[in-house]
Protein backbone atom coordinates (compact mmCIF):
# COMPACT_ATOMS: atom_id res chain seq x y z
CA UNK A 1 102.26 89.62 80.67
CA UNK A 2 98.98 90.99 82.57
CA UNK A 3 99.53 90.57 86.68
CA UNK A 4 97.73 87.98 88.36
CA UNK A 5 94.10 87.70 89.09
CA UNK A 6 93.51 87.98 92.68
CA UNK A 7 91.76 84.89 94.53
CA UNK A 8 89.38 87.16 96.78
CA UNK A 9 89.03 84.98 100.01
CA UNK A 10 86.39 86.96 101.34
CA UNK A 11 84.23 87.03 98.81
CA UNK A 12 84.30 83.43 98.15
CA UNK A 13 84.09 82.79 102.17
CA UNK A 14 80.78 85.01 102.07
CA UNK A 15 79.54 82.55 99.35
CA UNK A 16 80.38 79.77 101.01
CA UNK A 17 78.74 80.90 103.90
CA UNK A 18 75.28 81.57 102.39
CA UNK A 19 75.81 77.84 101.11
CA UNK A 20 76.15 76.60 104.69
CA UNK A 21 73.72 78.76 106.04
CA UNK A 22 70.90 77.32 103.22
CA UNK A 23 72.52 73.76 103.97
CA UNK A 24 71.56 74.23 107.87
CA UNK A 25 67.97 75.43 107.49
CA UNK A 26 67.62 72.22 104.99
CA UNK A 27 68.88 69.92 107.59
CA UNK A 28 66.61 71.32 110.52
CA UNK A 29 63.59 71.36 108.10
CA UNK A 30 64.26 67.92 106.33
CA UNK A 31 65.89 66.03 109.51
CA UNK A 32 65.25 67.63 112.62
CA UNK A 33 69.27 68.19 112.95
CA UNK A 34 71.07 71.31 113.99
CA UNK A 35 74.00 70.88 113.69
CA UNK A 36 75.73 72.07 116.47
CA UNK A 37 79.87 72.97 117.20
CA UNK A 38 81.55 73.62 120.63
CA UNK A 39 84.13 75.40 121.36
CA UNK A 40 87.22 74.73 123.96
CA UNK A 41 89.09 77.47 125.05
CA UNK A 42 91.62 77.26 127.48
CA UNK A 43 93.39 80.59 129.10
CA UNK A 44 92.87 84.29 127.98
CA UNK A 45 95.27 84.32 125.09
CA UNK A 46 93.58 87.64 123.31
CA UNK A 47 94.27 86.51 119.59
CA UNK A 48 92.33 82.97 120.46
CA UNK A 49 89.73 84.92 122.34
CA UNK A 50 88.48 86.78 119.28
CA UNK A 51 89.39 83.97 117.02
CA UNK A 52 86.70 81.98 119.26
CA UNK A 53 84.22 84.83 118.98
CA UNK A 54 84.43 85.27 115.27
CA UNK A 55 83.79 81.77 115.55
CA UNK A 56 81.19 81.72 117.32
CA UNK A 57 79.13 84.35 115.74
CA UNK A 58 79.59 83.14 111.97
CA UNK A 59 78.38 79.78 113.13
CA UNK A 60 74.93 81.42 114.93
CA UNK A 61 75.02 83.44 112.04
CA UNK A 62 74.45 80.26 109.69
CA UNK A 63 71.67 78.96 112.16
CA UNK A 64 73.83 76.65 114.29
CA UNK A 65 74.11 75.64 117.70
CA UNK A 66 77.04 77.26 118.93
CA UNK A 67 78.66 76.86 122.81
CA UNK A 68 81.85 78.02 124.18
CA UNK A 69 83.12 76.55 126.89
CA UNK A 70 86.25 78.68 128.83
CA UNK A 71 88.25 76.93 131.05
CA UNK A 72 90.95 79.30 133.10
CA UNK A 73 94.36 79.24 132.15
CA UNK A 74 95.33 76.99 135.36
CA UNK A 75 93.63 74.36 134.04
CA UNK A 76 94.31 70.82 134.79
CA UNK A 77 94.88 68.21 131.74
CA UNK A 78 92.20 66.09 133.71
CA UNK A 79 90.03 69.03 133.47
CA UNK A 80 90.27 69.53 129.35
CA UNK A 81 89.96 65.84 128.77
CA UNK A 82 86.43 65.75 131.30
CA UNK A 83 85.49 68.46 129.35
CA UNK A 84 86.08 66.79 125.77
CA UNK A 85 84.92 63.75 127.12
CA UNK A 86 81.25 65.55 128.34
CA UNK A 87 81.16 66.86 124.68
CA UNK A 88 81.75 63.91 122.95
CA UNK A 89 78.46 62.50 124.85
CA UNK A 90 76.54 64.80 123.97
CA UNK A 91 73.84 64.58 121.12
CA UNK A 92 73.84 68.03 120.60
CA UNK A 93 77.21 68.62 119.69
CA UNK A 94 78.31 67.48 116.45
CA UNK A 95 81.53 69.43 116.17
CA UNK A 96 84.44 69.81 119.22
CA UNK A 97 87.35 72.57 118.61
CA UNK A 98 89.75 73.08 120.99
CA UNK A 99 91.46 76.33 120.54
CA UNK A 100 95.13 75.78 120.08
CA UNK A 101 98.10 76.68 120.98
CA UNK A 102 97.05 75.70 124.86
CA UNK A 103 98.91 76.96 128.63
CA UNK A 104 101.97 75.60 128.58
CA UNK A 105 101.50 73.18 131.01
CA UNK A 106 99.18 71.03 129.17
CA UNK A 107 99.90 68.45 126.60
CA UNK A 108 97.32 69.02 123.01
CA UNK A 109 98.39 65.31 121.62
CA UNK A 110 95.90 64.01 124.26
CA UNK A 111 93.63 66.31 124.17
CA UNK A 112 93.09 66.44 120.16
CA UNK A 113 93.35 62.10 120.71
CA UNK A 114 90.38 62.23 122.95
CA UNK A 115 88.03 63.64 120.32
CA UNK A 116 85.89 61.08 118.76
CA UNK A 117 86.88 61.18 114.87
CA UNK A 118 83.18 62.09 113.59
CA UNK A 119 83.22 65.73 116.27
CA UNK A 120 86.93 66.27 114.81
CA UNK A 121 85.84 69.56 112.79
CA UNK A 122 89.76 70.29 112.57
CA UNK A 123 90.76 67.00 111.13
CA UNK A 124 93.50 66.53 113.59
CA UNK A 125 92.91 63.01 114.72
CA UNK A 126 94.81 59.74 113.28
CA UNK A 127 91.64 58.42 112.78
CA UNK A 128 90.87 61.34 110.74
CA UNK A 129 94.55 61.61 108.84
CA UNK A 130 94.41 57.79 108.19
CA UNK A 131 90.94 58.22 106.61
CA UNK A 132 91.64 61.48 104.09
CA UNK A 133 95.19 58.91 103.04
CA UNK A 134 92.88 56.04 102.35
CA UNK A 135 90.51 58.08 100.27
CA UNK A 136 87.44 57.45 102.70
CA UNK A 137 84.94 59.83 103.94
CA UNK A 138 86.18 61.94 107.07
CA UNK A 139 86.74 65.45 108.28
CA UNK A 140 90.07 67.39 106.87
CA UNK A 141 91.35 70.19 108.19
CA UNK A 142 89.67 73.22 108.13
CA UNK A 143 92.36 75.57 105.91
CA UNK A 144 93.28 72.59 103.19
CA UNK A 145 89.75 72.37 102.17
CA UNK A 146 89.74 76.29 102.00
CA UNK A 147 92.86 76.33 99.75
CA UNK A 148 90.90 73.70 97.89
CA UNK A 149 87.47 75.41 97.25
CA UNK A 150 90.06 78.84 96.56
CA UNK A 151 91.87 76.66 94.02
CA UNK A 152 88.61 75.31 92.49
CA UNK A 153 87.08 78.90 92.22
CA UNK A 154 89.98 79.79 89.43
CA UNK A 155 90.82 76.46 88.19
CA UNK A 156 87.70 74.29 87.85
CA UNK A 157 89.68 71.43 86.58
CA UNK A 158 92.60 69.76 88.09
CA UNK A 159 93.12 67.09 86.93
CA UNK A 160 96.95 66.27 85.71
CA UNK A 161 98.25 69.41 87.25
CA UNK A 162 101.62 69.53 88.69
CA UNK A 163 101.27 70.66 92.40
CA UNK A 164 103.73 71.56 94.92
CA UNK A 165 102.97 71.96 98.51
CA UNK A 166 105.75 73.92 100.33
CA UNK A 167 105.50 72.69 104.09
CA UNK A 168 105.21 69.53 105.39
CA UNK A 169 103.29 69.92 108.61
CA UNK A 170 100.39 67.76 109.98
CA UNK A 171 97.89 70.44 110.51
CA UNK A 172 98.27 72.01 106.75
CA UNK A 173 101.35 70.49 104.42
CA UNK A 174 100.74 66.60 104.60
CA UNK A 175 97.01 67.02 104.46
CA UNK A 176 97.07 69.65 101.24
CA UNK A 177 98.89 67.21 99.53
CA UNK A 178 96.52 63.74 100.46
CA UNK A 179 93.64 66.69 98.95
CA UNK A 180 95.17 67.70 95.91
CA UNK A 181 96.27 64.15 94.98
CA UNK A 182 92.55 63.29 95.45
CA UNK A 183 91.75 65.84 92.70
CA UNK A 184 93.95 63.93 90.43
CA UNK A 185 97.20 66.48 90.26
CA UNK A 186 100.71 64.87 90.70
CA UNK A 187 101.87 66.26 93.96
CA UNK A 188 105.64 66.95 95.01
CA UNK A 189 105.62 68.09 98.98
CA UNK A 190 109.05 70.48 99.19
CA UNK A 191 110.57 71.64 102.17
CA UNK A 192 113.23 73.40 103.91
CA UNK A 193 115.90 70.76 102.90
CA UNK A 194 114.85 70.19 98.98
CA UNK A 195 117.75 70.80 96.88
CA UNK A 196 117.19 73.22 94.25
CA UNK A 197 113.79 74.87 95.80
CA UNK A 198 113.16 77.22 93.29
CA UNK A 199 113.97 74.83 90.77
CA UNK A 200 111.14 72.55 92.25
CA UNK A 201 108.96 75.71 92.32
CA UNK A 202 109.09 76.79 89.00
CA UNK A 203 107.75 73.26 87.62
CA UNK A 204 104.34 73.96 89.58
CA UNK A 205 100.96 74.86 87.80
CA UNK A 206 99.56 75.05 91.70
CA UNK A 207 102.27 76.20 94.37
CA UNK A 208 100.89 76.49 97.65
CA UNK A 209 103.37 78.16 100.47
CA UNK A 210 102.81 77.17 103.72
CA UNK A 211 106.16 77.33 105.78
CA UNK A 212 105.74 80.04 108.43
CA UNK A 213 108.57 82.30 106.60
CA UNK A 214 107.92 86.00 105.62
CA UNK A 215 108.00 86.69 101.63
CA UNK A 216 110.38 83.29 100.99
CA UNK A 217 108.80 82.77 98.20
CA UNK A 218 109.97 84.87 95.38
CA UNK A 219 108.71 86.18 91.98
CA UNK A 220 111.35 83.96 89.60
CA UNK A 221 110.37 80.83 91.82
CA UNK A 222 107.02 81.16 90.35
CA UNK A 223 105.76 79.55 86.49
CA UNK A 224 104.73 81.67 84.47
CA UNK A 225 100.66 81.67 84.86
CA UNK A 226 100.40 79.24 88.28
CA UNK A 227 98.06 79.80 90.82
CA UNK A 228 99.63 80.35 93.62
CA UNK A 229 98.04 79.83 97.34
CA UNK A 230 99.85 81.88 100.16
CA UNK A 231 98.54 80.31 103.36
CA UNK A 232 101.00 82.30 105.35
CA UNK A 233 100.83 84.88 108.30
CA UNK A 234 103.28 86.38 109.48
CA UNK A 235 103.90 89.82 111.32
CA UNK A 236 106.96 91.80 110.25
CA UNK A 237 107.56 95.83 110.69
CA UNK A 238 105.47 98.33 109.24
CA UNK A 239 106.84 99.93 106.09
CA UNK A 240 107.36 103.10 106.89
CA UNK A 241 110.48 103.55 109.54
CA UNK A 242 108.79 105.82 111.95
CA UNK A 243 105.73 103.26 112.39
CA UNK A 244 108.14 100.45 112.27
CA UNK A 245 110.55 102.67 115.54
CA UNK A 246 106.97 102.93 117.30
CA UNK A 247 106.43 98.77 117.21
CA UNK A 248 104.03 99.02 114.01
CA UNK A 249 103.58 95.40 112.12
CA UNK A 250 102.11 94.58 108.96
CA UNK A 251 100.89 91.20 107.87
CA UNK A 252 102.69 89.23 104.74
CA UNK A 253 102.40 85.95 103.38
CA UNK A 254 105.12 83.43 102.59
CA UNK A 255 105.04 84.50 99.25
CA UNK A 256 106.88 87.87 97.84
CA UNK A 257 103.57 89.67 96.62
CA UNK A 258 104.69 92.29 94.75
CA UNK A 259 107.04 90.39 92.28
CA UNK A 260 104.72 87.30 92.53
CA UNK A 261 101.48 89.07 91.09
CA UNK A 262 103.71 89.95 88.05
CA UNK A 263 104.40 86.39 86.74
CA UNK A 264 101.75 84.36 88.42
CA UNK A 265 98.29 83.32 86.67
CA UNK A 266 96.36 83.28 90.19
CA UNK A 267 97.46 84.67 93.59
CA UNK A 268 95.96 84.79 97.02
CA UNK A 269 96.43 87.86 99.21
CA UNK A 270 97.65 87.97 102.54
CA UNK A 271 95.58 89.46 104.57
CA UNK A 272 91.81 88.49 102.40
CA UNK A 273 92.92 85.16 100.86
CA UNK A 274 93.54 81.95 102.58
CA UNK A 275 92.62 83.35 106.11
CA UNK A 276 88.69 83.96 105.41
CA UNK A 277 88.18 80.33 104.19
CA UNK A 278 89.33 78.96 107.40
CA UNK A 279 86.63 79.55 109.94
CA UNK A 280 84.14 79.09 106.73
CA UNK A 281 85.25 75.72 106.31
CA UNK A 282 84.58 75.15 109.51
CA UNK A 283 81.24 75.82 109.54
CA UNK A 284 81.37 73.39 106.84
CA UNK A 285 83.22 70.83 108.61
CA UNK A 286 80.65 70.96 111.41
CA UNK A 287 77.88 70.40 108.92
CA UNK A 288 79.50 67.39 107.08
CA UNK A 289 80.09 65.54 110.83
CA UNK A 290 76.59 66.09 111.92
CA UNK A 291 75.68 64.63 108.48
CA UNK A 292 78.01 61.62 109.37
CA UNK A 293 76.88 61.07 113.13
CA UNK A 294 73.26 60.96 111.88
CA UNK A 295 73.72 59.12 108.22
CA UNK A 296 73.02 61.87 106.25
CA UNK A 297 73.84 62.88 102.89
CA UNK A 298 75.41 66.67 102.71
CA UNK A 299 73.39 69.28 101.47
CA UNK A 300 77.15 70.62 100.50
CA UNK A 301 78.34 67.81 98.63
């Protein structure tokens, strides 16, 4: 059997991109909208710092407004919520992201609650989860619809697939699987207590891994021919023992690679998979809510 094809994230972010990008200059021309997406970040965390930045400059890259607004780490909760509530106000901003995980001392559940649904570019609200369970229009989050558009890319059709989401959380499991049962596949959400995971595995045409757990997933777990989405990150030590003694780390997925490329159909890398779509579909995101706040049909639709 020939190894899997590889699901290039990259490239299929960069096309998504020039979509956006065309989708923006349509809505300025046609609408007088720009749609615009601000930014919260709380603290100096250096991994959310340039995860804001990258962030920032793909979304003036695709001709949007784009603000950051830094708030220091000591931060009151008042503070963030006067903040979200300025944002929410204003007509320029169609999109609010608050950079997670926050200082300590502050609570997120109030601060993701204050967003009004339509600005929710990350899909976090209830508002926002009730709507993508209902089947009504709405904002998901940001790396579901990635895995989706990945998924699409390879498998243009669907429809009647057997898909199993591995992780059950808010921000990625539960929403994955409201997303793929949309597209008409009959969707089994596994977790760390299923009996007989790799039993449940193996019956998948789509397996997406999203648990947090480095290379859980392994090659026999896999059908023969799935595609296979690997949505995690994780940092583990660097092959090679002297890099490894000097605090080296390499990135892997949740999924075994190596033996999964060798039965698999379709398989995402980790890094250049999953991860590229993310801030791409956030772009998107932001242009689908400024098409909602002003009654607007997507260009992207």
């Amino acid at each position: 059997m020939a190894e899997a094809q590889i699901i290039d994230g990259k490239q299929v972010a960069e096309t998504l991109r020039g979509e956006i990008a065309t989708a923006v200059a349509a809505l300025k021309r046609d609408h007088g909208v720009t749609p615009g997406l601000a930014v919260v970040l709380v603290g100096e965390d250096p991994a959310s710092a340039l995860y804001v930045a990258n962030k920032g400059e793909q979304s003036k890259a695709a001709g949007m407004h784009s603000v950051t607004h830094r708030l220091p780490a000591d931060a009151s909760q008042e503070e963030v919520l006067a903040l979200v509530a300025q944002l929410n106000a204003d007509p320029s901003i169609h999109g609010i992201l608050c950079q997670l995980p926050l200082p300590s001392h502050l609570d997120s559940a109030p601060v993701i609650a204050a967003i009004h649904p339509n600005k929710d570019v990350d899909g976090l609200t209830v508002t926002n989860a009730g709507r993508l369970a209902s089947g009504l229009p709405g904002l998901a989050p940001c790396t579901p619809v990635g895995c989706m558009i990945l998924l699409r890319s390879v498998m243009p059709s669907l429809k009647g697939k057997k898909a199993l989401v591995l992780g059950r959380s808010n921000l990625m499991g539960k929403p994955m699987a409201q997303l793929l049962l949309q597209a008409d596949c009959t969707v089994t959400i596994a977790h760390s207590r299923t009996e007989d995971l790799p039993g449940a595995c193996r019956e998948a045409d789509i397996l997406v891994a999203a648990v947090g757990r480095p290379e859980m997933v392994k090659g026999d777990w896999i059908k023969p021919g799935a595609a296979v989405i690997d949505v995690g990150i994780n940092r583990v030590p660097a092959r090679d023992p002297q890099k490894a003694a000097e605090g080296r780390t390499r990135v892997v997925g949740d999924v075994d690679f190596e033996e999964a490329k060798q039965v698999a159909g379709w398989i995402t890398p980790v890094p250049g998979g999953v991860g590229p779509m993310t801030i791409a579909c956030l772009l998107r995101n932001t242009v689908t809510a400024a098409c909602l706040i002003h009654d607007l049909k997507s260009p992207l639709d």
